[in-house]
C-alpha atoms as a PDB file:
ATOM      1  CA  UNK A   1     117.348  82.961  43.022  1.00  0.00           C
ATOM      2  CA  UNK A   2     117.134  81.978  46.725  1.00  0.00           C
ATOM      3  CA  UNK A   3     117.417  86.121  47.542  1.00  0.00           C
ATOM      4  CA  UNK A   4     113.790  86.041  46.161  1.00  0.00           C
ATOM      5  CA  UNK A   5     111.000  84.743  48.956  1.00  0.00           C
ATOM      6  CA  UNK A   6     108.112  84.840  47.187  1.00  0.00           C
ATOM      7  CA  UNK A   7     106.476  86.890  43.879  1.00  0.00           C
ATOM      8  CA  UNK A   8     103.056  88.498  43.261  1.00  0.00           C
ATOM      9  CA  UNK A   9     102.362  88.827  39.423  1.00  0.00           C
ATOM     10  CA  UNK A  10     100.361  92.207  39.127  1.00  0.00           C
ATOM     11  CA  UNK A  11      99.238  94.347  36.557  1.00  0.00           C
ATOM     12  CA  UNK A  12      97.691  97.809  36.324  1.00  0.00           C
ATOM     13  CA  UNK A  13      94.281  97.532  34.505  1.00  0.00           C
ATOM     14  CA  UNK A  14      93.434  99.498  31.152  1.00  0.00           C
ATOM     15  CA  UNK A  15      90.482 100.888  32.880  1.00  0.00           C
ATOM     16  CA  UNK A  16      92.177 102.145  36.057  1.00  0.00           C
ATOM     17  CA  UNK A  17      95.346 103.898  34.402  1.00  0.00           C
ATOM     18  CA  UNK A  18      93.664 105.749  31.661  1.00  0.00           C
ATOM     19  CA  UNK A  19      90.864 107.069  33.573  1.00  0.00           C
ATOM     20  CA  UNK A  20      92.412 110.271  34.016  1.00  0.00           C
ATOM     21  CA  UNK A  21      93.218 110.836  30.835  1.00  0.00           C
ATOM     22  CA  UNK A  22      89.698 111.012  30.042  1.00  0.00           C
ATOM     23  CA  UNK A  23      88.232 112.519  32.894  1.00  0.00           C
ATOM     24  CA  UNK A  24      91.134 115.198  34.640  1.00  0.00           C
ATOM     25  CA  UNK A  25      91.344 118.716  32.646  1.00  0.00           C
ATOM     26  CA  UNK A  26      93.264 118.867  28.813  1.00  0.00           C
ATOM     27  CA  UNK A  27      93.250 122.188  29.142  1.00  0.00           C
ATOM     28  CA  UNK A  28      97.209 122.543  30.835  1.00  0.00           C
ATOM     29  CA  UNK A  29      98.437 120.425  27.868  1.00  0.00           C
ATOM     30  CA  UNK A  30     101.029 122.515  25.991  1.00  0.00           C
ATOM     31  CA  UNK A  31     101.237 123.685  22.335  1.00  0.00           C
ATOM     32  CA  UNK A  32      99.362 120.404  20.908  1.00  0.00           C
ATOM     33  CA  UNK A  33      96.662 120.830  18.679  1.00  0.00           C
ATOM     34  CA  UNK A  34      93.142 120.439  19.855  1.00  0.00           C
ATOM     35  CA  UNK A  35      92.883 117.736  16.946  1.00  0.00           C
ATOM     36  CA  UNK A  36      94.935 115.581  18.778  1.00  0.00           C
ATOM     37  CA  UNK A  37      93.500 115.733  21.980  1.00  0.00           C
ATOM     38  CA  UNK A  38      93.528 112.261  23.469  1.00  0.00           C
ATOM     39  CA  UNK A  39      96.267 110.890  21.546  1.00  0.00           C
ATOM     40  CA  UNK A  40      98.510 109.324  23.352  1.00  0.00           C
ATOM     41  CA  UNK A  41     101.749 109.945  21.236  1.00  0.00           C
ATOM     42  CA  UNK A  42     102.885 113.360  19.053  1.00  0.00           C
ATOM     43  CA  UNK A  43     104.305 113.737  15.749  1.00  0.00           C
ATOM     44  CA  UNK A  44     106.578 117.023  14.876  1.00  0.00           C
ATOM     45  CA  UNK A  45     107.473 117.049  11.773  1.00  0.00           C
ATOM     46  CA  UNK A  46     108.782 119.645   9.395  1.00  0.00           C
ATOM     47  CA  UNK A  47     109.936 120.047   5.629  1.00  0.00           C
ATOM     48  CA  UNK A  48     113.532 118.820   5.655  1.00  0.00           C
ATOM     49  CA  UNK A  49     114.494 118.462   1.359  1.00  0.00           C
ATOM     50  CA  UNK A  50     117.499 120.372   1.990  1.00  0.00           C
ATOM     51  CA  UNK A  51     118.892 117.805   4.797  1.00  0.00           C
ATOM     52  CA  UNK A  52     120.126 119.727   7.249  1.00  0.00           C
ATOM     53  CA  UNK A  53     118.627 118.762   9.873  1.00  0.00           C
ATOM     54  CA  UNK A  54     119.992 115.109  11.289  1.00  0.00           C
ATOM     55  CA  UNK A  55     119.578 113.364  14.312  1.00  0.00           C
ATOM     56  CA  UNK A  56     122.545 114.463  15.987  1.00  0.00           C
ATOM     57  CA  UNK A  57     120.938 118.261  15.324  1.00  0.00           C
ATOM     58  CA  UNK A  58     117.887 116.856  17.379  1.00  0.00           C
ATOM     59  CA  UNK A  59     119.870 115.730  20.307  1.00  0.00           C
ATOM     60  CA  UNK A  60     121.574 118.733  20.336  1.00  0.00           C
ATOM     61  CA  UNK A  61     118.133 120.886  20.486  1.00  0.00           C
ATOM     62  CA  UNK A  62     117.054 118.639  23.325  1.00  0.00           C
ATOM     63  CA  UNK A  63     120.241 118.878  25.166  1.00  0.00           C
ATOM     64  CA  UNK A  64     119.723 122.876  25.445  1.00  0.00           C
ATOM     65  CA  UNK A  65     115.993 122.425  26.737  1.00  0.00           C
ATOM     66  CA  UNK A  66     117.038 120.824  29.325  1.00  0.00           C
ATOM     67  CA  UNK A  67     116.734 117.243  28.487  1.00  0.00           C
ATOM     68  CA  UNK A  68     119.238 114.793  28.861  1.00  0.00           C
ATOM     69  CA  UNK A  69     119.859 112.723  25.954  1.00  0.00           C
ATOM     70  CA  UNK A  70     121.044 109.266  27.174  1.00  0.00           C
ATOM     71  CA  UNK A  71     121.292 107.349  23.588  1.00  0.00           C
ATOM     72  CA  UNK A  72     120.729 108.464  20.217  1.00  0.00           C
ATOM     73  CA  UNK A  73     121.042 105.249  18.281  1.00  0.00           C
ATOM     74  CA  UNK A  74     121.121 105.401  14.555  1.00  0.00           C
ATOM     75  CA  UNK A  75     119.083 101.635  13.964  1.00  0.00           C
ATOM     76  CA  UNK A  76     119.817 102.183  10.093  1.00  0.00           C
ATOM     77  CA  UNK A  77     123.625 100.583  10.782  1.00  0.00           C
ATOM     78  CA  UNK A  78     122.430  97.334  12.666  1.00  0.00           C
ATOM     79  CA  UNK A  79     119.348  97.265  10.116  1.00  0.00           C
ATOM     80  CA  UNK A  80     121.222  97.237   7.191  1.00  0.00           C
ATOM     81  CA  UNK A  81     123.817  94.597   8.444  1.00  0.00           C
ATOM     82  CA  UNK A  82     121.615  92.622   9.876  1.00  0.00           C
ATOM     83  CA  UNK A  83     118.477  92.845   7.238  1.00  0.00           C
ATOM     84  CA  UNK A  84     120.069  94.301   4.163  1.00  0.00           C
ATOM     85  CA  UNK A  85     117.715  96.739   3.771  1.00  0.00           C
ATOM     86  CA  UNK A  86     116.462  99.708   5.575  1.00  0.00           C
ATOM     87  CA  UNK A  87     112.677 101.386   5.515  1.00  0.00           C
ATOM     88  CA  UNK A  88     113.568 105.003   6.370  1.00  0.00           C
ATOM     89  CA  UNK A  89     116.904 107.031   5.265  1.00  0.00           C
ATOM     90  CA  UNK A  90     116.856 108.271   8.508  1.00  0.00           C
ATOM     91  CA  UNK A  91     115.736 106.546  11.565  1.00  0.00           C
ATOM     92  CA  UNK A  92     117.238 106.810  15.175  1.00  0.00           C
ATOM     93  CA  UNK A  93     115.371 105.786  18.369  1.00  0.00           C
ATOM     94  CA  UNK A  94     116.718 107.586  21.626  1.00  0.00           C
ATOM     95  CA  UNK A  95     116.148 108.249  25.062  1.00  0.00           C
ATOM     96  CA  UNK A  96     115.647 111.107  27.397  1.00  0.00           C
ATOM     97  CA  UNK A  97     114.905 112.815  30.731  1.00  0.00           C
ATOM     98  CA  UNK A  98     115.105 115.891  33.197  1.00  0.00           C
ATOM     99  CA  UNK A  99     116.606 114.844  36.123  1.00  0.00           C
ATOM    100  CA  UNK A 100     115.257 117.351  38.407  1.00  0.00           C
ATOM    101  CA  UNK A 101     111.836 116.954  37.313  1.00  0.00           C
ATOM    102  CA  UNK A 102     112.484 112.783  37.316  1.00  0.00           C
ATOM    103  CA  UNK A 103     113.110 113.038  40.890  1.00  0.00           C
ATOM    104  CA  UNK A 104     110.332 115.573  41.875  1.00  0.00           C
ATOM    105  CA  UNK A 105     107.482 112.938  40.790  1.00  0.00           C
ATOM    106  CA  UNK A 106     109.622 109.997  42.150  1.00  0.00           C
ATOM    107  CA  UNK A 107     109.208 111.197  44.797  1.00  0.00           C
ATOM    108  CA  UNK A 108     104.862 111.485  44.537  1.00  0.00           C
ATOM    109  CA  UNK A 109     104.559 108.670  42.171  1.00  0.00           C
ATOM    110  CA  UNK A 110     106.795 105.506  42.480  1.00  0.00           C
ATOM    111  CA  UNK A 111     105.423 104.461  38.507  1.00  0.00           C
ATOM    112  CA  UNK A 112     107.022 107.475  37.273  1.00  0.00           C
ATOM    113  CA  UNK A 113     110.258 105.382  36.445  1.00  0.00           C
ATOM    114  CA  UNK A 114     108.319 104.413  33.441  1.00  0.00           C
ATOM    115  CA  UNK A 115     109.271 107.259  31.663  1.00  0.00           C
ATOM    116  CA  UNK A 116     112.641 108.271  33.367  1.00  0.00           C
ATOM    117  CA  UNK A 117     113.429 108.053  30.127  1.00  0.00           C
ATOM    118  CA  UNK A 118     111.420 108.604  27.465  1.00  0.00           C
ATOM    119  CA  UNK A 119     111.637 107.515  24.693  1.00  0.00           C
ATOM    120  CA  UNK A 120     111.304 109.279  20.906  1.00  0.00           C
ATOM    121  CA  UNK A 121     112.019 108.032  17.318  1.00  0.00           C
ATOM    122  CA  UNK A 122     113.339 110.627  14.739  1.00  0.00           C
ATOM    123  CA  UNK A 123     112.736 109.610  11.238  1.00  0.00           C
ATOM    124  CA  UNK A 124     112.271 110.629   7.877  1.00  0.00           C
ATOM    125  CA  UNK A 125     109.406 110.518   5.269  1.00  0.00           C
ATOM    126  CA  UNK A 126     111.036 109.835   2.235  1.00  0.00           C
ATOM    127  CA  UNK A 127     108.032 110.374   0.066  1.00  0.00           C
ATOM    128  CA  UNK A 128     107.735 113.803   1.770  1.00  0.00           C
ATOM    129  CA  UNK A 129     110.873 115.116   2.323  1.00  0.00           C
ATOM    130  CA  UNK A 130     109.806 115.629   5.680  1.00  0.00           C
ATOM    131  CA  UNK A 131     112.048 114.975   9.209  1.00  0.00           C
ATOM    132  CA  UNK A 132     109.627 113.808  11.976  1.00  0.00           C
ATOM    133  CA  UNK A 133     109.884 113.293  16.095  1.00  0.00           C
ATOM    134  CA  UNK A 134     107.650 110.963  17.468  1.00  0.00           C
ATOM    135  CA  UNK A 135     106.841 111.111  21.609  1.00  0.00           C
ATOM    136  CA  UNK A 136     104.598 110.268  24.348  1.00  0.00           C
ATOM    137  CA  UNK A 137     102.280 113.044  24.626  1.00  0.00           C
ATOM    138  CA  UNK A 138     101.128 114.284  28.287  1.00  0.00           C
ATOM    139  CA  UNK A 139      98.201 111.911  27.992  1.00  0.00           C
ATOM    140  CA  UNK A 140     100.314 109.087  27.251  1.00  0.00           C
ATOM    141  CA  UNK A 141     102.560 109.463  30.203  1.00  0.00           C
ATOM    142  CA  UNK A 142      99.756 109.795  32.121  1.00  0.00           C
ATOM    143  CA  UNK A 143      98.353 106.783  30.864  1.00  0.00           C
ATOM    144  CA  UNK A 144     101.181 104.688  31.047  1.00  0.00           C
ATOM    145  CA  UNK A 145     102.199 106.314  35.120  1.00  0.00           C
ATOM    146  CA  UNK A 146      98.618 106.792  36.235  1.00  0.00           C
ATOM    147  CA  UNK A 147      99.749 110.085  37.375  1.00  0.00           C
ATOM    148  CA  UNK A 148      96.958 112.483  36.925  1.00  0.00           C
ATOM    149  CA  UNK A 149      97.421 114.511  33.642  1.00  0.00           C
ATOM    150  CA  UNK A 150      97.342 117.774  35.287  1.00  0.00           C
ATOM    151  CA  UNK A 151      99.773 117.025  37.728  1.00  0.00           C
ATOM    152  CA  UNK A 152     102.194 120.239  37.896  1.00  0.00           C
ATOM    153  CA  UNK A 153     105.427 118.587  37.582  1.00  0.00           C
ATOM    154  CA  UNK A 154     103.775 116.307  34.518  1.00  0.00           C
ATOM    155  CA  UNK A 155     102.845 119.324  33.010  1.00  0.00           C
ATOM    156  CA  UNK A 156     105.988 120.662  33.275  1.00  0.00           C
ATOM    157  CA  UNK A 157     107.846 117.669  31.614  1.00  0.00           C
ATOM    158  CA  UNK A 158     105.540 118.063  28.386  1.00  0.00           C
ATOM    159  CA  UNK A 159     106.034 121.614  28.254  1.00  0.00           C
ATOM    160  CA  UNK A 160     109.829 120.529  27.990  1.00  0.00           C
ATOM    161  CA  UNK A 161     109.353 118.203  25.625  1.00  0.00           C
ATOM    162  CA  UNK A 162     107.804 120.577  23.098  1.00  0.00           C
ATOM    163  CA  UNK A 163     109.788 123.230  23.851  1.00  0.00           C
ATOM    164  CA  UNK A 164     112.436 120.934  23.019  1.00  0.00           C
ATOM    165  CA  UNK A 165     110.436 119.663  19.815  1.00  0.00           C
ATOM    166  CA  UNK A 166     110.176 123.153  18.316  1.00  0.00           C
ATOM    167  CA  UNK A 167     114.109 123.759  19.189  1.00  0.00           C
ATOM    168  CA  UNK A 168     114.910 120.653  17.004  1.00  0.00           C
ATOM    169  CA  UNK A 169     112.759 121.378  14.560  1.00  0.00           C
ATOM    170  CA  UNK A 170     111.924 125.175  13.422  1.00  0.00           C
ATOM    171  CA  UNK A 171     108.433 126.146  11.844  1.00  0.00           C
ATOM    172  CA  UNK A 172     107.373 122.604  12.767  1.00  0.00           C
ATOM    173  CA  UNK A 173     104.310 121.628  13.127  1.00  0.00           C
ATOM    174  CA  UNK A 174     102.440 118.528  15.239  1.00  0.00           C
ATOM    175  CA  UNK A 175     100.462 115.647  12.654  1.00  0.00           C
ATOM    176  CA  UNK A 176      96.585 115.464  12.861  1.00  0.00           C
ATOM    177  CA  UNK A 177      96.425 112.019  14.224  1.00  0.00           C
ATOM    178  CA  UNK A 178      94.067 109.563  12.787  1.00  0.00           C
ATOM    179  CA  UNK A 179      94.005 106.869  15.942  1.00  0.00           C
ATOM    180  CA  UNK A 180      91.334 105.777  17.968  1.00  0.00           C
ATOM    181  CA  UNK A 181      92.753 105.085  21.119  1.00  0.00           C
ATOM    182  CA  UNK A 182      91.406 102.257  23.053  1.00  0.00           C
ATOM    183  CA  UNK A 183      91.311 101.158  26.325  1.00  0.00           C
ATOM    184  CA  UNK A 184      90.477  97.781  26.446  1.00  0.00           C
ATOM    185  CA  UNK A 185      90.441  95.375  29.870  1.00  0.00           C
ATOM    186  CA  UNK A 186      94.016  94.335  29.639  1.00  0.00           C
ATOM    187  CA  UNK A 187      97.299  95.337  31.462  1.00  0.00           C
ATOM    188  CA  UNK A 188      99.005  98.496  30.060  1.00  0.00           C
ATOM    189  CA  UNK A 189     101.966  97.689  32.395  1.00  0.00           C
ATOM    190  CA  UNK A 190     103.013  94.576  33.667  1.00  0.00           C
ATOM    191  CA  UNK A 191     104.171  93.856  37.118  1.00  0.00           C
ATOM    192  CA  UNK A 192     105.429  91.654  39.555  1.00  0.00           C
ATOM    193  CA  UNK A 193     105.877  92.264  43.174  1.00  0.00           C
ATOM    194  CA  UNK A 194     109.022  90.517  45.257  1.00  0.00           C
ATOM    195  CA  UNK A 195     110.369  90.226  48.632  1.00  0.00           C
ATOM    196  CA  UNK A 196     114.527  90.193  49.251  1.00  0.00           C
ATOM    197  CA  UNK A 197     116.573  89.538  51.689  1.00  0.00           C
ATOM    198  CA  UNK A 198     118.876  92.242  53.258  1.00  0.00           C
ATOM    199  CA  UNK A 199     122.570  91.271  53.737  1.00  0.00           C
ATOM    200  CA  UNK A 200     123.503  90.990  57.726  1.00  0.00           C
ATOM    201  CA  UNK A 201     124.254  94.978  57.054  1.00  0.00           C
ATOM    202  CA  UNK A 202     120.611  95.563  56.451  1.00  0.00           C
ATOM    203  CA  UNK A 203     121.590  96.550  52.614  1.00  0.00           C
ATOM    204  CA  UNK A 204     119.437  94.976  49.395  1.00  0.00           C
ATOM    205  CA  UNK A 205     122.307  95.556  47.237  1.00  0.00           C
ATOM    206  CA  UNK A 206     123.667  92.395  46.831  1.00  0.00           C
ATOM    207  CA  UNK A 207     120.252  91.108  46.262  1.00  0.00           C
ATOM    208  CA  UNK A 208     119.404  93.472  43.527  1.00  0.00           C
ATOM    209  CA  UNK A 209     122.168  92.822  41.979  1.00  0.00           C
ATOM    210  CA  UNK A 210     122.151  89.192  41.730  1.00  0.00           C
ATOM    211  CA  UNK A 211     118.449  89.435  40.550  1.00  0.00           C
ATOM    212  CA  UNK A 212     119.739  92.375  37.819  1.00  0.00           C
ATOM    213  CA  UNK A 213     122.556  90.015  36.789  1.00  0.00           C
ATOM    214  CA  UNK A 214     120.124  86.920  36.171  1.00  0.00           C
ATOM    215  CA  UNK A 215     117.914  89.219  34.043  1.00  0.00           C
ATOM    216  CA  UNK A 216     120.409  90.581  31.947  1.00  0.00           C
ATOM    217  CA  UNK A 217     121.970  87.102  31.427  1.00  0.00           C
ATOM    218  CA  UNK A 218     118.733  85.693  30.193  1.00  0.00           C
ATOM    219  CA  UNK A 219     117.185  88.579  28.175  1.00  0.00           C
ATOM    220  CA  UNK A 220     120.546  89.032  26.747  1.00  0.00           C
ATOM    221  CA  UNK A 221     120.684  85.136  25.392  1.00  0.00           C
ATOM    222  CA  UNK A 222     117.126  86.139  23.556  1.00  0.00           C
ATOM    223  CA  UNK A 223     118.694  89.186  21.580  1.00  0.00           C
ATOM    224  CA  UNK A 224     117.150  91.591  24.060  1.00  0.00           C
ATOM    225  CA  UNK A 225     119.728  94.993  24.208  1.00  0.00           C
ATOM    226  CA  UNK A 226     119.658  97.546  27.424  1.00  0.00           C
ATOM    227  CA  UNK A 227     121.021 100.727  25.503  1.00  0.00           C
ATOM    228  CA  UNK A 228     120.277 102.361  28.662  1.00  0.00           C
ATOM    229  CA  UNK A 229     120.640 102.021  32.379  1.00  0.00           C
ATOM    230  CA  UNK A 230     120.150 104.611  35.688  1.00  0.00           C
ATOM    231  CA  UNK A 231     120.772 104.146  38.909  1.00  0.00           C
ATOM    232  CA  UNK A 232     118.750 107.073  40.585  1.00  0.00           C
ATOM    233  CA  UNK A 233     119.600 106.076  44.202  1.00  0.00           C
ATOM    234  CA  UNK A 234     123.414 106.816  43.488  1.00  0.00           C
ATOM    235  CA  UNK A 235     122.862 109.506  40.497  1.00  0.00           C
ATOM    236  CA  UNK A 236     119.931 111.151  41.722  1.00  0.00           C
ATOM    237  CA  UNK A 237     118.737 110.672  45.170  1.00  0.00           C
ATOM    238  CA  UNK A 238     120.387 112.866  47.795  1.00  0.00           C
ATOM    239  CA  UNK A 239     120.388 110.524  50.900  1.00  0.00           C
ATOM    240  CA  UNK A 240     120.683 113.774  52.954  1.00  0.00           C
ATOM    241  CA  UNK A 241     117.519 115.572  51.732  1.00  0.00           C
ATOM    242  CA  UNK A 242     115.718 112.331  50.715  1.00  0.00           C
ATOM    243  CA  UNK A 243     116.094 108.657  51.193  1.00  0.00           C
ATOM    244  CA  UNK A 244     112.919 107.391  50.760  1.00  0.00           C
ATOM    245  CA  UNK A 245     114.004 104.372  48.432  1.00  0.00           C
ATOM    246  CA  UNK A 246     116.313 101.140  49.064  1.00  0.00           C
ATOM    247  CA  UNK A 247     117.352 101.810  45.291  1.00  0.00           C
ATOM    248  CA  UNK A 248     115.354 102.350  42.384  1.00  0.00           C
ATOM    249  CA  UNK A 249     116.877 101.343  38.789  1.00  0.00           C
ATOM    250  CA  UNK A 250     115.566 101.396  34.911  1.00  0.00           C
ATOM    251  CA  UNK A 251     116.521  99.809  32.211  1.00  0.00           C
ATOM    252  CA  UNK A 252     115.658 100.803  28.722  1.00  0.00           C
ATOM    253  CA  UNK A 253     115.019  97.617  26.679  1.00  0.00           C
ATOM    254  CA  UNK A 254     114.751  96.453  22.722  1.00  0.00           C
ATOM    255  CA  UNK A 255     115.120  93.520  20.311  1.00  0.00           C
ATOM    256  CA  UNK A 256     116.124  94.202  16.886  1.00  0.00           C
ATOM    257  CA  UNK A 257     113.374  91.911  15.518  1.00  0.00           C
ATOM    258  CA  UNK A 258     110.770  93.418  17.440  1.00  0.00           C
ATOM    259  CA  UNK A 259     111.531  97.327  16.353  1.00  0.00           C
ATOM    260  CA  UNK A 260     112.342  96.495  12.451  1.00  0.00           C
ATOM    261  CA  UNK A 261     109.378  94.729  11.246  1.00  0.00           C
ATOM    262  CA  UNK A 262     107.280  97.271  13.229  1.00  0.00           C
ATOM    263  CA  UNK A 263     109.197 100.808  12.154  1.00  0.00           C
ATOM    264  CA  UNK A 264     108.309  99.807   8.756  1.00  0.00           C
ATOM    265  CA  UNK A 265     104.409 100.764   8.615  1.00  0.00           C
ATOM    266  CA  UNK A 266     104.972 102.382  11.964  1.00  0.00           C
ATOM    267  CA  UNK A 267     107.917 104.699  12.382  1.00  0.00           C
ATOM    268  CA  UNK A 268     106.250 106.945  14.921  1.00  0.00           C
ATOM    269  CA  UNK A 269     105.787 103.518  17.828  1.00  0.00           C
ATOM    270  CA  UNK A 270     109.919 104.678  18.241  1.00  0.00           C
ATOM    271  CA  UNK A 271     107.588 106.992  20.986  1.00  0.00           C
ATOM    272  CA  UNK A 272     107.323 103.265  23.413  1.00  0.00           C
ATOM    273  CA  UNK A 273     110.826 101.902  22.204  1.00  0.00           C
ATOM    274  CA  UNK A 274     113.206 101.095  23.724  1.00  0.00           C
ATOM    275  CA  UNK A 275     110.871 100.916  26.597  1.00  0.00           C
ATOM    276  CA  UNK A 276     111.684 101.538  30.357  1.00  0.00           C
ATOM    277  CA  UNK A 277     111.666  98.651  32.905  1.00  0.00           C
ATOM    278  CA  UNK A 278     111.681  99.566  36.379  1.00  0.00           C
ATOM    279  CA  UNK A 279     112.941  97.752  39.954  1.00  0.00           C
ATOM    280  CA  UNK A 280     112.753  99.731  43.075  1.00  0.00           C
ATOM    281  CA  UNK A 281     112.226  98.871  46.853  1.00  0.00           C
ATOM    282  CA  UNK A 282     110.668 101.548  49.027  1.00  0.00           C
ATOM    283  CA  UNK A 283     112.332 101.530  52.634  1.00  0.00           C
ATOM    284  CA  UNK A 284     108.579 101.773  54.453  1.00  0.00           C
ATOM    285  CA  UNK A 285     107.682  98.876  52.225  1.00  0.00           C
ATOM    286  CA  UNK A 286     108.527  94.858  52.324  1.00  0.00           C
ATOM    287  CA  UNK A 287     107.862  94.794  48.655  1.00  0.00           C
ATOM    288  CA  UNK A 288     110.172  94.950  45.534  1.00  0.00           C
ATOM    289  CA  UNK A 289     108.677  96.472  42.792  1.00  0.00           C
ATOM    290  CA  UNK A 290     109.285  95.502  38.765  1.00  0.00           C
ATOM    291  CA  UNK A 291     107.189  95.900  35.796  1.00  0.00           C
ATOM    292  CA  UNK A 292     107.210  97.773  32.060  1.00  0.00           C
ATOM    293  CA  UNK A 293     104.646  99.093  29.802  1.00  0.00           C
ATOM    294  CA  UNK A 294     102.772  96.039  27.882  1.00  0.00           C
ATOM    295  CA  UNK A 295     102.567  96.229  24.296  1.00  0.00           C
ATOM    296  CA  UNK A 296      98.573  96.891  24.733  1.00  0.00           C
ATOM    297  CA  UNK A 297     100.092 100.463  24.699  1.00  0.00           C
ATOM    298  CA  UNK A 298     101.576 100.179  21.151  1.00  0.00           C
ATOM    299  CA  UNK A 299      98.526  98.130  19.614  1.00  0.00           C
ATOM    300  CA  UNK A 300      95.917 100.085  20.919  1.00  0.00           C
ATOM    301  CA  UNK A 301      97.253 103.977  20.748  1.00  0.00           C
ATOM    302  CA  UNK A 302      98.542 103.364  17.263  1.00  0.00           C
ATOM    303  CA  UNK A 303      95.822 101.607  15.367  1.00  0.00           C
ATOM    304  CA  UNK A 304      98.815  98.520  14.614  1.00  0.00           C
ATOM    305  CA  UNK A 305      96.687  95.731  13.016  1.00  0.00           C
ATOM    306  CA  UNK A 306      99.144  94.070  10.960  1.00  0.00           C
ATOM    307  CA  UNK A 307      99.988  90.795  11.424  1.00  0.00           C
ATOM    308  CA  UNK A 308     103.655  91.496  10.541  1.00  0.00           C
ATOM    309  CA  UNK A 309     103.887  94.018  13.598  1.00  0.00           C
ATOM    310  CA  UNK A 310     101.979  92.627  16.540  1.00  0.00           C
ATOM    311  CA  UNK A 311     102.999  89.129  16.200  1.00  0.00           C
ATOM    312  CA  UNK A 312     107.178  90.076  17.434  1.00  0.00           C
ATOM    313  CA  UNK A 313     105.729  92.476  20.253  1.00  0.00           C
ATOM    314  CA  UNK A 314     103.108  89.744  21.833  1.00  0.00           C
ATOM    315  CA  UNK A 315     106.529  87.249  21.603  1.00  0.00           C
ATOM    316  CA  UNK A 316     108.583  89.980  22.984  1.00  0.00           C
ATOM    317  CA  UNK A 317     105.995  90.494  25.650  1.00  0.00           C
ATOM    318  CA  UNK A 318     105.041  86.820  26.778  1.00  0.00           C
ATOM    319  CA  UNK A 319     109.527  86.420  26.827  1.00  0.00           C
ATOM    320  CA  UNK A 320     109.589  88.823  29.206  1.00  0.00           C
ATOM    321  CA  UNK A 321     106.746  88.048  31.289  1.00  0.00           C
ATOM    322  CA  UNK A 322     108.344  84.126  31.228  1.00  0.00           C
ATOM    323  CA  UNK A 323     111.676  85.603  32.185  1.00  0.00           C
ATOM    324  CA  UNK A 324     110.499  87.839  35.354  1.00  0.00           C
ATOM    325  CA  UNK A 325     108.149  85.009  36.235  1.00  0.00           C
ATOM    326  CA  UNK A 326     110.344  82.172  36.358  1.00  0.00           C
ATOM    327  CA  UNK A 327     113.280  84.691  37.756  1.00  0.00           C
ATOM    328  CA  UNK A 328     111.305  86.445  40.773  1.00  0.00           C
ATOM    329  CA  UNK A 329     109.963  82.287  41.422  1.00  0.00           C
ATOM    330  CA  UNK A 330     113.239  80.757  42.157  1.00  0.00           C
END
């Protein structure tokens, strides 16, 4: 791609992102259960033998707290035709986000895109009878954003979120959480750093769009799906009060055989998937911006050991790495 002058491969270290979620104050950290302080994902779950509580009941909940709901997928339907079987009766992965509160830490923190949305899984435990909602918890955005974990507009999003979470599901209650969460001296998000060239108009648009096309095309020929898509310099930014950005977009990305074998012993990872990929270009800045959460964030938040699990997300992490790589080269 001859819009593409040269490419920086980058990653955030372990060590430098999660620092603050084991140093800055817990205390602001709403409604969750000293038991599961540190964890970096929640689990609501509640009795649900009489079935009336469904997915579509969820996004509903979430829609009057003030979260957007932009997919509620039910993955039973492409399970079942593609794998003839299914692990969970119910099991939906879907995405979310408060646009106002989005744009506020945009604005401060650039890595925020990385949950604009979020993601959750909502699935049953069969055995149980119990309906459960599985999402990053304020330490696990932090984590993931580096933005400090009592950051007032962070704090505000997870108050949302379980607001939300007890909406969806009444007389819930969060899990105790067995996981040791590690942070090991690897990349929790993966990224690259670009340069493009304007048009004559000074615009990156056509640039950013060849590059998004390109992407697409090849993660799309490896059965890689983008249920969701934002485009916060036309849907969010106000170019009036703030136009700090050349654009700024975010995919949400899966692969079938990456979320099947793994929602089998781990229903609750639906918290990281579909995860968010971000591109954005800062106008004070030469640079163009792209990375997404690694899978270190699954494996080591979730205590997945399993052979069956982490050997589709390390392929589903060294395709995309190849793809950006040989993509942001050209």
């Amino acid at each position: 791609m001859k819009r593409v002058s040269k490419i920086l491969v980058g990653a955030f270290l372990a060590l430098g992102i999660t620092a603050c979620s084991t140093t800055c104050p817990t205390a602001a950290t709403p409604n969750i259960s000293e038991i599961n302080k540190g964890q970096n994902i929640q689990i609501f779950s509640v009795d649900n033998s009489k079935g009336t509580i469904t997915a579509k009941s969820v996004e509903e909940a979430f829609s009057k707290s003030g979260l957007n709901v932009d997919g509620n997928n039910n993955m039973n339907l492409p399970f079942q035709k593609r794998y003839n079987h299914i692990h969970h009766k119910i099991y939906n992965l879907a995405m979310f986000k408060n646009s106002e509160l989005v744009l506020k830490l945009l604005k401060k923190y650039p890595s925020a895109g990385l949950i604009a949305p979020m993601s959750m899984s909502i699935y049953s435990d069969d055995a149980k009878g119990t309906i459960n909602i599985s999402t990053l918890s304020i330490d696990g955005m932090a984590r993931i954003t580096q933005i400090p974990v009592n950051d007032p507009d962070l704090v505000a999003y997870a108050k949302i979120v379980n607001n939300a979470l007890h909406k969806a599901l009444p007389n819930g209650k969060f899990k105790p959480l067995p996981y040791t969460v590690k942070y090991p001296n690897k990349a929790l998000v993966t990224a690259f750093e670009a340069e493009f060239e304007a048009d004559d108009s000074g615009s990156y648009t056509t640039a950013k769009e060849d590059f998004e096309a390109e992407l697409e095309g090849e993660l799309e020929s490896l059965g890689f799906l983008f249920p969701n898509y934002n485009n916060f310099k036309e849907d969010l930014f106000d170019p009036v009060k703030y136009d700090a950005y050349d654009f700024y977009d975010t995919y949400s990305i899966c692969k079938f055989n990456v979320i099947y074998p793994v929602s089998k012993n781990h229903p609750e990872v639906g918290a990281y998937a579909p995860c968010t990929f971000y591109i954005y270009k800062k106008k004070d800045e030469e640079k163009v911006h792209v990375g997404f959460p690694s899978v270190d964030n699954w494996v080591n938040t979730t205590d997945i050991t399993d052979k069956e699990s982490i050997e589709p997300l390390r392929k589903a992490q060294g395709m995309l790495e190849k793809i950006l790589k040989d993509l942001t080269e050209e």
